[in-house]
N, C-alpha and C. Protein backbone atom coordinates (compact mmCIF):
# COMPACT_ATOMS: atom_id res chain seq x y z
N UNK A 1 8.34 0.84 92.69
CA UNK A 1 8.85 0.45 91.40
C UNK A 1 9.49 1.68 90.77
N UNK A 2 11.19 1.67 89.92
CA UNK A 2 11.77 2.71 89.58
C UNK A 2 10.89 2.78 88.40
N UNK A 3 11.08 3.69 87.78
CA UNK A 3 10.88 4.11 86.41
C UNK A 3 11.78 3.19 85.31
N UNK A 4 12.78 3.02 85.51
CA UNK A 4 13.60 1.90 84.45
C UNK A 4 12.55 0.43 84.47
N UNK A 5 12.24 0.30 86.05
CA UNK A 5 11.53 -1.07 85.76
C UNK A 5 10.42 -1.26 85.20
N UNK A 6 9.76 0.24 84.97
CA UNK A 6 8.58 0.41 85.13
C UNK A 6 8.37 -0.08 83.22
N UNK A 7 9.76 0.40 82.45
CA UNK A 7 9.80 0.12 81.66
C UNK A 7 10.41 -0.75 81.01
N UNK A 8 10.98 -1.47 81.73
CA UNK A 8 11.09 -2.76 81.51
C UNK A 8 10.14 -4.16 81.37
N UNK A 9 9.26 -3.90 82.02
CA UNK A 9 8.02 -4.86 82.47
C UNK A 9 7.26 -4.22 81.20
N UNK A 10 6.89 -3.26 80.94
CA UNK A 10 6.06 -2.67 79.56
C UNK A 10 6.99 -3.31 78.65
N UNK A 11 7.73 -3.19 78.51
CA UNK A 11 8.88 -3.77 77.39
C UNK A 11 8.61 -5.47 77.13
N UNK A 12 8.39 -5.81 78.20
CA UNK A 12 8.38 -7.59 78.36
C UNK A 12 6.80 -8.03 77.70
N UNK A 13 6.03 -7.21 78.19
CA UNK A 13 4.47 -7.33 78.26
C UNK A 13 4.32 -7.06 76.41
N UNK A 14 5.34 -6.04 75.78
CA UNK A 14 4.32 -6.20 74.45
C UNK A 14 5.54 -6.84 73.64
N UNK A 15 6.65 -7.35 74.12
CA UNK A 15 7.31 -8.76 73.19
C UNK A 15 6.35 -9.62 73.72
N UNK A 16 6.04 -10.23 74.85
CA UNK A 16 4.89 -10.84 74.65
C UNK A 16 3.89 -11.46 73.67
N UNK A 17 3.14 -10.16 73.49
CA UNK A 17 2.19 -9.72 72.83
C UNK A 17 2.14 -10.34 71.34
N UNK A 18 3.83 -9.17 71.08
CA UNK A 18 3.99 -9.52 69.43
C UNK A 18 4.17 -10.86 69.62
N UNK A 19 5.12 -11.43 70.13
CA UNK A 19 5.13 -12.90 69.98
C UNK A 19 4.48 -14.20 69.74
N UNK A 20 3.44 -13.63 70.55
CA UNK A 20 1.94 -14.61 70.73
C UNK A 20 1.56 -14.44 69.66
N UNK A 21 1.03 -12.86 69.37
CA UNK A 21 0.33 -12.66 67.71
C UNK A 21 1.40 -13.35 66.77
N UNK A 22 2.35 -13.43 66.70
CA UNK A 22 3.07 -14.17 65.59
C UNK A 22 3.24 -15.36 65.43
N UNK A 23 3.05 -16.24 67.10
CA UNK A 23 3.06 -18.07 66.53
C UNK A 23 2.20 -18.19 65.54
N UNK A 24 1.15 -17.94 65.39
CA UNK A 24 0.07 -18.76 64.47
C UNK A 24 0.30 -18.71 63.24
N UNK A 25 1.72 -18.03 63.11
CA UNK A 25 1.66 -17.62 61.04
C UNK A 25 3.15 -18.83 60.55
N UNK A 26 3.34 -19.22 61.76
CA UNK A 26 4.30 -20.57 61.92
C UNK A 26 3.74 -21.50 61.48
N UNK A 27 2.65 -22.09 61.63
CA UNK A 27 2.00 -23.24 61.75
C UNK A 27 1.76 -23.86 59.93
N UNK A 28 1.60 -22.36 59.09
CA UNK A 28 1.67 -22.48 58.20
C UNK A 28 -0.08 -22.52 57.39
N UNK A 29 -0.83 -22.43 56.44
CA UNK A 29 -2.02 -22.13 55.87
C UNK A 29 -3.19 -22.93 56.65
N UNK A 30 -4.07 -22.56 57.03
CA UNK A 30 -5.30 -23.35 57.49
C UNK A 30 -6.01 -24.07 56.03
N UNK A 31 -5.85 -25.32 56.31
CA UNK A 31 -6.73 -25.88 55.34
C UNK A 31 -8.07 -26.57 55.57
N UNK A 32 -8.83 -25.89 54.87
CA UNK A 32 -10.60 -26.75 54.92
C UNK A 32 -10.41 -28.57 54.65
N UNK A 33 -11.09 -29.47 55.20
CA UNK A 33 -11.06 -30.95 54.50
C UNK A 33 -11.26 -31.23 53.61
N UNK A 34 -11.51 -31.73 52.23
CA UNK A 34 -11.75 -32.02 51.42
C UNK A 34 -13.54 -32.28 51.45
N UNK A 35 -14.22 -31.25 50.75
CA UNK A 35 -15.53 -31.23 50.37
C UNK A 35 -15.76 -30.68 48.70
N UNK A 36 -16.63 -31.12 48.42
CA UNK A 36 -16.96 -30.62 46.86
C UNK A 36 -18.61 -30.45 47.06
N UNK A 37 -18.91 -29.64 46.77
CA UNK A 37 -20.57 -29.61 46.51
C UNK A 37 -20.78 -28.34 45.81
N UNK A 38 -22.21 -28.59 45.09
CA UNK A 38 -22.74 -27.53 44.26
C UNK A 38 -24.04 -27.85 43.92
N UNK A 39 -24.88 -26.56 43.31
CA UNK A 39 -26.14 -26.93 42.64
C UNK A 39 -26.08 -27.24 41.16
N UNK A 40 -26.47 -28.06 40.71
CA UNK A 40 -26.49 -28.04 39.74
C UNK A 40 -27.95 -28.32 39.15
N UNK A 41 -28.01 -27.39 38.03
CA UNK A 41 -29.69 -26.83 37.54
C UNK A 41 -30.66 -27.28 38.41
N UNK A 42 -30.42 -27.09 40.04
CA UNK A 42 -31.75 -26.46 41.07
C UNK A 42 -30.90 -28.02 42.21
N UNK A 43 -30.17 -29.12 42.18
CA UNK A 43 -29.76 -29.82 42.42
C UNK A 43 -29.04 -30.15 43.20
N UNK A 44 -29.10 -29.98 44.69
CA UNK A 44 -27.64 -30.17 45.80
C UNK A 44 -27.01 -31.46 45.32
N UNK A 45 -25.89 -31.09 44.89
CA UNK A 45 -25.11 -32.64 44.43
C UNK A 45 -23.48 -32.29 45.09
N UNK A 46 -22.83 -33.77 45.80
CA UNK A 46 -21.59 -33.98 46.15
C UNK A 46 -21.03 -34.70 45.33
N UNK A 47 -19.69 -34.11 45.34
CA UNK A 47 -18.41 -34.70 44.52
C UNK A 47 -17.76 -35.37 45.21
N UNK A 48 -16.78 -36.65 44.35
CA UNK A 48 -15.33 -37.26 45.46
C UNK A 48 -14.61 -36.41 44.56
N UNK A 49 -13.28 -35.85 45.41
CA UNK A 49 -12.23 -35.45 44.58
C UNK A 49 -11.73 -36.94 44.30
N UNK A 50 -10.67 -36.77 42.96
CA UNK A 50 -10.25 -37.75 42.59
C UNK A 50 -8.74 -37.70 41.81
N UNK A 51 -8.12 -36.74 41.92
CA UNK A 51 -6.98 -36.27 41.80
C UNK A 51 -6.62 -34.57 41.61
N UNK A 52 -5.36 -34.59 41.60
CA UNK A 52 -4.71 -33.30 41.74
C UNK A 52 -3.02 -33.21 41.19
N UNK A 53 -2.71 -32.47 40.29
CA UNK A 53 -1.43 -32.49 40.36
C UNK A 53 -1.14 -31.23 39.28
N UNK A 54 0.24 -30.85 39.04
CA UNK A 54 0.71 -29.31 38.50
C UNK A 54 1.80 -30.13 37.46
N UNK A 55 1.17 -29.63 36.42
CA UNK A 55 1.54 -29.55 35.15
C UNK A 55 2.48 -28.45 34.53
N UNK A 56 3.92 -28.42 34.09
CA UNK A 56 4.67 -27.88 33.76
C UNK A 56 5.06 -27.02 32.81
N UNK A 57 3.95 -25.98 31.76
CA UNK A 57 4.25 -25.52 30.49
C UNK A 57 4.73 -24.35 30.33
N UNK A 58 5.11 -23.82 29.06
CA UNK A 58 6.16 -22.57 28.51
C UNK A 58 5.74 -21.80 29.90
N UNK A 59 4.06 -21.78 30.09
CA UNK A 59 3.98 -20.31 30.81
C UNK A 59 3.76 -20.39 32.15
N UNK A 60 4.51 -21.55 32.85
CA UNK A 60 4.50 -21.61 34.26
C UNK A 60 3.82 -22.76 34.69
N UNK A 61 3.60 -23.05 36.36
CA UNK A 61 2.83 -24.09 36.69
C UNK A 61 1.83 -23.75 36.90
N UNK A 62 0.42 -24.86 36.39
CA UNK A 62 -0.38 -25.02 35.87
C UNK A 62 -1.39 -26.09 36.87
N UNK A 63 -1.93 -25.97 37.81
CA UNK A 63 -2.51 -26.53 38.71
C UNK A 63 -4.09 -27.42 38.60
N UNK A 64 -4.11 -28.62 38.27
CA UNK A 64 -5.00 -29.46 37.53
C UNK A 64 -5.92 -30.18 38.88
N UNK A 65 -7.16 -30.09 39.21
CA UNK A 65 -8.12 -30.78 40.15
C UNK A 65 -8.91 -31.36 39.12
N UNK A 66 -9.00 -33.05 39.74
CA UNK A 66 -10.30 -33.77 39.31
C UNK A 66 -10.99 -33.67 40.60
N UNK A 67 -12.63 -34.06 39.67
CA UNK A 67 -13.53 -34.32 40.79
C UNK A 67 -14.27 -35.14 39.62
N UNK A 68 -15.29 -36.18 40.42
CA UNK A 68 -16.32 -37.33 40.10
C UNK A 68 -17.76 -37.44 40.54
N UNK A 69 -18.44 -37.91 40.22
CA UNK A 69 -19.75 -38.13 40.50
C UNK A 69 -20.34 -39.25 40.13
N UNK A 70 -19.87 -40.51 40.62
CA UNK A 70 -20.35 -42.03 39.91
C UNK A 70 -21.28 -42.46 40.66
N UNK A 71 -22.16 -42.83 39.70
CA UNK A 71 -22.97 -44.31 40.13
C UNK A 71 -23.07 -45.69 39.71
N UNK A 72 -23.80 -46.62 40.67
CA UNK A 72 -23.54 -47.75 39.83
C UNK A 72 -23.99 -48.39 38.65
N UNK A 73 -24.77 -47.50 38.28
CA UNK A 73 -25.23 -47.43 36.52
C UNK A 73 -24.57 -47.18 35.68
N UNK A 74 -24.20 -47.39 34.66
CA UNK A 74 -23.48 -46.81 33.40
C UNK A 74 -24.36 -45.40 33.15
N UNK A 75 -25.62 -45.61 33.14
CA UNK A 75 -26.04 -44.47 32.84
C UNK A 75 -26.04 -42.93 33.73
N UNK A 76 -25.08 -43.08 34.40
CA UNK A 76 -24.96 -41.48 35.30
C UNK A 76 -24.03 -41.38 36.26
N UNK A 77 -23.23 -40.58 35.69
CA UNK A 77 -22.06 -40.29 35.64
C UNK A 77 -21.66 -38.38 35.35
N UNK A 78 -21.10 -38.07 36.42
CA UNK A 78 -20.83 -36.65 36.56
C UNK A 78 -19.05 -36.40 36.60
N UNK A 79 -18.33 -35.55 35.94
CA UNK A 79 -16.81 -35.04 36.52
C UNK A 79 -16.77 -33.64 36.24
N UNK A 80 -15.67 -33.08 36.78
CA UNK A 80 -15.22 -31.72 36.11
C UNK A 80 -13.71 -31.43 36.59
N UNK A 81 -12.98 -31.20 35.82
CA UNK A 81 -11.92 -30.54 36.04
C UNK A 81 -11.56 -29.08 36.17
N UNK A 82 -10.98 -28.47 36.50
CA UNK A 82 -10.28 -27.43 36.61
C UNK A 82 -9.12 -27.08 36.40
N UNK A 83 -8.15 -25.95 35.82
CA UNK A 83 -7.16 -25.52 35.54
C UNK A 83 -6.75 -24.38 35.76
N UNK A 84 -5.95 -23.53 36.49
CA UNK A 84 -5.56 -22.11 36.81
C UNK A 84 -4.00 -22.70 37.18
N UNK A 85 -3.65 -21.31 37.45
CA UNK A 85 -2.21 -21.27 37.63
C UNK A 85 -2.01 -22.00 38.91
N UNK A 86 -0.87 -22.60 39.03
CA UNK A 86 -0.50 -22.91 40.31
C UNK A 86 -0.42 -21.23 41.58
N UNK A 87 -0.88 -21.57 42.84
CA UNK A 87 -0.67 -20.72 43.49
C UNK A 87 -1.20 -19.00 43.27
N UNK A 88 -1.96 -19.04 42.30
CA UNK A 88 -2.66 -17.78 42.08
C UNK A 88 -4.16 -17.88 42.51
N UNK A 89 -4.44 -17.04 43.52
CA UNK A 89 -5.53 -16.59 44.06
C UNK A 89 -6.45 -15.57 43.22
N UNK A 90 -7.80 -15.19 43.89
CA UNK A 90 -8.26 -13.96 43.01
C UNK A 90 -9.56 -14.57 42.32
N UNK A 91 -10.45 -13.38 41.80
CA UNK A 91 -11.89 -13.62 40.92
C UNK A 91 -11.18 -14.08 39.78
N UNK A 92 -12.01 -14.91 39.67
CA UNK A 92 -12.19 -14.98 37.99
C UNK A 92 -10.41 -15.61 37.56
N UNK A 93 -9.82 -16.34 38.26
CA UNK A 93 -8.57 -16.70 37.85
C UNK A 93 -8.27 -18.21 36.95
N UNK A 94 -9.43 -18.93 37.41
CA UNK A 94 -9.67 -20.09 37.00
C UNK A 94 -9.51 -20.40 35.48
N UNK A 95 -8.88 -20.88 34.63
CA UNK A 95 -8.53 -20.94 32.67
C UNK A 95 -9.50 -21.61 32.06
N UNK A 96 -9.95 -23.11 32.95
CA UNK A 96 -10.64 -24.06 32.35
C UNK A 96 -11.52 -24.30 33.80
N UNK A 97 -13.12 -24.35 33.21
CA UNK A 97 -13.67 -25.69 33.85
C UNK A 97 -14.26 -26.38 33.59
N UNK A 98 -13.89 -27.96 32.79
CA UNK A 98 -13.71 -28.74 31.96
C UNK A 98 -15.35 -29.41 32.69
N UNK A 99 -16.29 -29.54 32.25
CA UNK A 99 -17.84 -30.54 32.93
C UNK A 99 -18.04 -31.64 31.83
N UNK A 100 -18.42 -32.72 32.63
CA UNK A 100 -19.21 -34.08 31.79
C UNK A 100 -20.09 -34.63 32.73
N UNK A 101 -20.84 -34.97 31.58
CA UNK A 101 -22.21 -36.08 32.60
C UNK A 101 -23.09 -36.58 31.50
N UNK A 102 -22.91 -37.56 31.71
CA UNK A 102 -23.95 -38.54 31.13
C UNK A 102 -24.83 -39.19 31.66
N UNK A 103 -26.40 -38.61 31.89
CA UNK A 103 -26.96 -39.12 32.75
C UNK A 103 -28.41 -39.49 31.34
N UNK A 104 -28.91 -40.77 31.50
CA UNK A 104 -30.10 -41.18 30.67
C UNK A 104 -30.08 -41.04 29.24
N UNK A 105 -28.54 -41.72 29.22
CA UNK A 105 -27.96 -41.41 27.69
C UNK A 105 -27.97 -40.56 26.86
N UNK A 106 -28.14 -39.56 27.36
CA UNK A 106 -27.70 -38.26 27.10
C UNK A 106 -26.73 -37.75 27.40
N UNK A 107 -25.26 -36.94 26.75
CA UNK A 107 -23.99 -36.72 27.03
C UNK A 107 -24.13 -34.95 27.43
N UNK A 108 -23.52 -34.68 27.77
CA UNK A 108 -22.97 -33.03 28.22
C UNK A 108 -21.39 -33.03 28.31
N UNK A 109 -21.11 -32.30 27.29
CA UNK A 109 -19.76 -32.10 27.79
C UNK A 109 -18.76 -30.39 27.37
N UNK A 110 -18.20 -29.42 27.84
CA UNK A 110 -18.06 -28.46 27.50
C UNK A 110 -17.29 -27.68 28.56
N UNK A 111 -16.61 -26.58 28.28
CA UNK A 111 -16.09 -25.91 29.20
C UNK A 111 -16.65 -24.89 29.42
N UNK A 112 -16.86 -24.57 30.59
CA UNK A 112 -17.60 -23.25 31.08
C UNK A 112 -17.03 -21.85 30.60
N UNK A 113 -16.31 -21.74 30.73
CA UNK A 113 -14.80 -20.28 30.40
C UNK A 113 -15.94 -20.19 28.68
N UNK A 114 -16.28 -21.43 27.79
CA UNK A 114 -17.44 -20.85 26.25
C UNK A 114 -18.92 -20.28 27.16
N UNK A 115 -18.95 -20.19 28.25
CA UNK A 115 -20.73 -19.50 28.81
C UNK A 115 -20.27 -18.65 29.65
N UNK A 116 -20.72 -18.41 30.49
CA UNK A 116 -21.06 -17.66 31.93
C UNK A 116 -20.22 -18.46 33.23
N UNK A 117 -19.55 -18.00 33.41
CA UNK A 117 -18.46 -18.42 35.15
C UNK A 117 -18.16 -17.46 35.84
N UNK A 118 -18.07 -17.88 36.63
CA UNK A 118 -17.59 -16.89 38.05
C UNK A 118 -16.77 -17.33 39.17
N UNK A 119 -15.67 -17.15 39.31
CA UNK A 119 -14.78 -17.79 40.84
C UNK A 119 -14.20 -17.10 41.25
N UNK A 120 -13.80 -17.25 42.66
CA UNK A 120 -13.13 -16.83 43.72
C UNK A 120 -12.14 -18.04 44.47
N UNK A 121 -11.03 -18.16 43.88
CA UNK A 121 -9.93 -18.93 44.36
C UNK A 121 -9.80 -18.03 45.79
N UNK A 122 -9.69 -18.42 47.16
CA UNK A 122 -9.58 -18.39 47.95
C UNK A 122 -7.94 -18.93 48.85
N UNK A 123 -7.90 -19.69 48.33
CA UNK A 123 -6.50 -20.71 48.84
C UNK A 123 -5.65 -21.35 47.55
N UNK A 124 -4.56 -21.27 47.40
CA UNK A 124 -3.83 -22.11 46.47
C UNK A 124 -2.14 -22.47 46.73
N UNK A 125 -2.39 -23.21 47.61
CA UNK A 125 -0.75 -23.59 47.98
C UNK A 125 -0.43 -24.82 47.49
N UNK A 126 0.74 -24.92 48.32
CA UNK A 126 1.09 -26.49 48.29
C UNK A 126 0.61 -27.13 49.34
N UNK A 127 0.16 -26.78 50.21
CA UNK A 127 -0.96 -27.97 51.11
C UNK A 127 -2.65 -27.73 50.86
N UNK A 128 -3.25 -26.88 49.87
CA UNK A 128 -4.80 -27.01 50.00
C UNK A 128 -5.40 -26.25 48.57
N UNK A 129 -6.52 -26.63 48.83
CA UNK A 129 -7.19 -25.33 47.52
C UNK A 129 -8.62 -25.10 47.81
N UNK A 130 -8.94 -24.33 47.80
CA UNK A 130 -10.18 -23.50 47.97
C UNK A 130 -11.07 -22.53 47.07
N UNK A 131 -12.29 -22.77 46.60
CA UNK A 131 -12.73 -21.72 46.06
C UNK A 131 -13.94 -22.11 45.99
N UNK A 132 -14.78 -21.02 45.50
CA UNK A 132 -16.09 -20.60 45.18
C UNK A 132 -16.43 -20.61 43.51
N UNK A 133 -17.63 -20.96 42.77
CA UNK A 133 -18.14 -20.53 42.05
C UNK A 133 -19.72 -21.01 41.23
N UNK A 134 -19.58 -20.56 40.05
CA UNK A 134 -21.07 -20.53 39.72
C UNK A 134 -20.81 -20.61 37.83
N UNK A 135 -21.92 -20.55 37.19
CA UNK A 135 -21.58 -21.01 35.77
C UNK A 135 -23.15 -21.10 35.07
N UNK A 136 -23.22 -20.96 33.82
CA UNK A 136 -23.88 -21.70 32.79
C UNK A 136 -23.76 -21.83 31.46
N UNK A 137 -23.57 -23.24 31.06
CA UNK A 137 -23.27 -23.40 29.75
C UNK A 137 -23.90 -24.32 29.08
N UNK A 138 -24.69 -23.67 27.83
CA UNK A 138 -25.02 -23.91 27.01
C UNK A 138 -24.52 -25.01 25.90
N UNK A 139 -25.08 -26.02 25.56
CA UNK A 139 -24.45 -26.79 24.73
C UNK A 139 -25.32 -27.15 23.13
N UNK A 140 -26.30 -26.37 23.12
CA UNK A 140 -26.99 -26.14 21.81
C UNK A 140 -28.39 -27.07 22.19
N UNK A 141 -28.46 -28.47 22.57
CA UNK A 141 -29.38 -29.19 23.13
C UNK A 141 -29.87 -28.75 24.88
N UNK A 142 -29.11 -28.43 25.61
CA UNK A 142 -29.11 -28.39 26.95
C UNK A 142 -28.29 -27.35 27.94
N UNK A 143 -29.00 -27.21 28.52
CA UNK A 143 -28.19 -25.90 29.48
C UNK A 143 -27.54 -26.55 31.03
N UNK A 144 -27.10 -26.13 31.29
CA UNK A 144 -26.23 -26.60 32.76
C UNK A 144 -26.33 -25.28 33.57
N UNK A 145 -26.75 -25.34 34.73
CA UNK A 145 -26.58 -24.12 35.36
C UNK A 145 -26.24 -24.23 36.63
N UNK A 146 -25.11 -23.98 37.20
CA UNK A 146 -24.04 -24.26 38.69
C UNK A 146 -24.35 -23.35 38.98
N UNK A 147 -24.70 -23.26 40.47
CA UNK A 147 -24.54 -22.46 41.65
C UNK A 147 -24.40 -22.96 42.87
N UNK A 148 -23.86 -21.73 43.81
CA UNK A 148 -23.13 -22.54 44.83
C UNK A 148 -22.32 -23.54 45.11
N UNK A 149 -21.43 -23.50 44.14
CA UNK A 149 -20.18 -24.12 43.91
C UNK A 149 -19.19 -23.94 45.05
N UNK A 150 -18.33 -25.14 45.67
CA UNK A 150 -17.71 -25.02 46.37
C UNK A 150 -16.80 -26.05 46.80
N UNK A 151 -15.58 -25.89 46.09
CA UNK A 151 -14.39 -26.97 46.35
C UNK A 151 -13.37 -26.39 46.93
N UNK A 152 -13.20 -27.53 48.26
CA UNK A 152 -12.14 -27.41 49.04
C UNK A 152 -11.70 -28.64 48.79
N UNK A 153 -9.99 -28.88 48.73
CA UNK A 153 -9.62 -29.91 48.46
C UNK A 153 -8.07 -30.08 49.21
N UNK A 154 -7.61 -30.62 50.66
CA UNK A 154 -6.80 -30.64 51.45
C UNK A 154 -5.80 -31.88 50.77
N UNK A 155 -4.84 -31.15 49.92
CA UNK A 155 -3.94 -32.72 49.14
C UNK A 155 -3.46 -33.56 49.99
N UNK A 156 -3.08 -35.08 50.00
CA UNK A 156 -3.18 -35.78 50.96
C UNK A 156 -1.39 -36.19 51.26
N UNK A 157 -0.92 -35.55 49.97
CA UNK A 157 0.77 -35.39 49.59
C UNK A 157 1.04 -33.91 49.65
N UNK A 158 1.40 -33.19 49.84
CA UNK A 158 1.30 -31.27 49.92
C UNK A 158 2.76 -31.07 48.81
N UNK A 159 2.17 -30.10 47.96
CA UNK A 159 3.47 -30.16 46.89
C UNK A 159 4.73 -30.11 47.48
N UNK A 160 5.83 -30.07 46.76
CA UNK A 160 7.20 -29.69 47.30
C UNK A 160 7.26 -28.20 47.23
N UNK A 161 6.79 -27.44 46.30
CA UNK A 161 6.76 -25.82 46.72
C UNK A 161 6.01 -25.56 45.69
């Protein structure tokens, strides 16, 4: 083998390489399935998501998740919303997280961002959303206390951008 070939074949071997390492960023974001779960005050409880969509104001897009918690009682009934920027990742990025539940005719309703929160947006595109968090808020009668919070939510329409 000459020396030209010798480097030629090295030449082939790490386009290769790069190449291979680079399909996978084609494919475009890995998204988790759609799960919701959390504790709530000591409580493993699951959510259905129940919508999603980006809201348009002075200061940009504005990225809105429902989630639910029904039963077939009137009396108990769980939701919460969320609000952060469209497409912004990061601690603590989250604006609103809007909670209700009425369980044994008793109401709760309040946003966490007035107590104690904590998140880690993980994912925020136009095909998925992801994050972590935790919370407690006080409502003068009753306390709420989230942990292990965790919504992944794979949209079933993926924005236009």
């Amino acid at each position: 083998m000459t020396c030209k070939t010798y480097y030629i074949n090295v030449l082939i071997i790490l386009l290769s390489i790069v190449f291979t390492a680079c399909s996978d960023d084609d494919k475009g974001p890995v998204c988790l399935e759609t799960n919701i779960t959390m504790k709530i005050n000591g409580e493993s409880q699951s959510f259905e998501a129940s919508g999603y969509g980006i809201i348009l104001t002075q200061n940009g897009y504005i990225l809105d998740i429902n989630s639910g918690r029904y039963s077939n009682t009137p009396y108990s009934e769980q939701s919460f919303s969320i609000l952060l920027p469209y497409k912004k990742t990061g601690v603590n990025v989250i604006e609103q997280f809007i909670y209700h539940q009425y369980i044994d005719n008793i109401s709760f309703d309040g946003d966490f961002m007035n107590g104690e929160f904590e998140s880690n947006v993980i994912t925020n595109n136009k095909s998925c959303f992801y994050a972590t968090f935790s919370g407690k808020l006080n409502d003068g009668n009753q306390e709420v206390i989230i942990t292990e919070g965790k919504l992944s939510y794979k949209y079933e329409n993926p924005f236009d951008q």
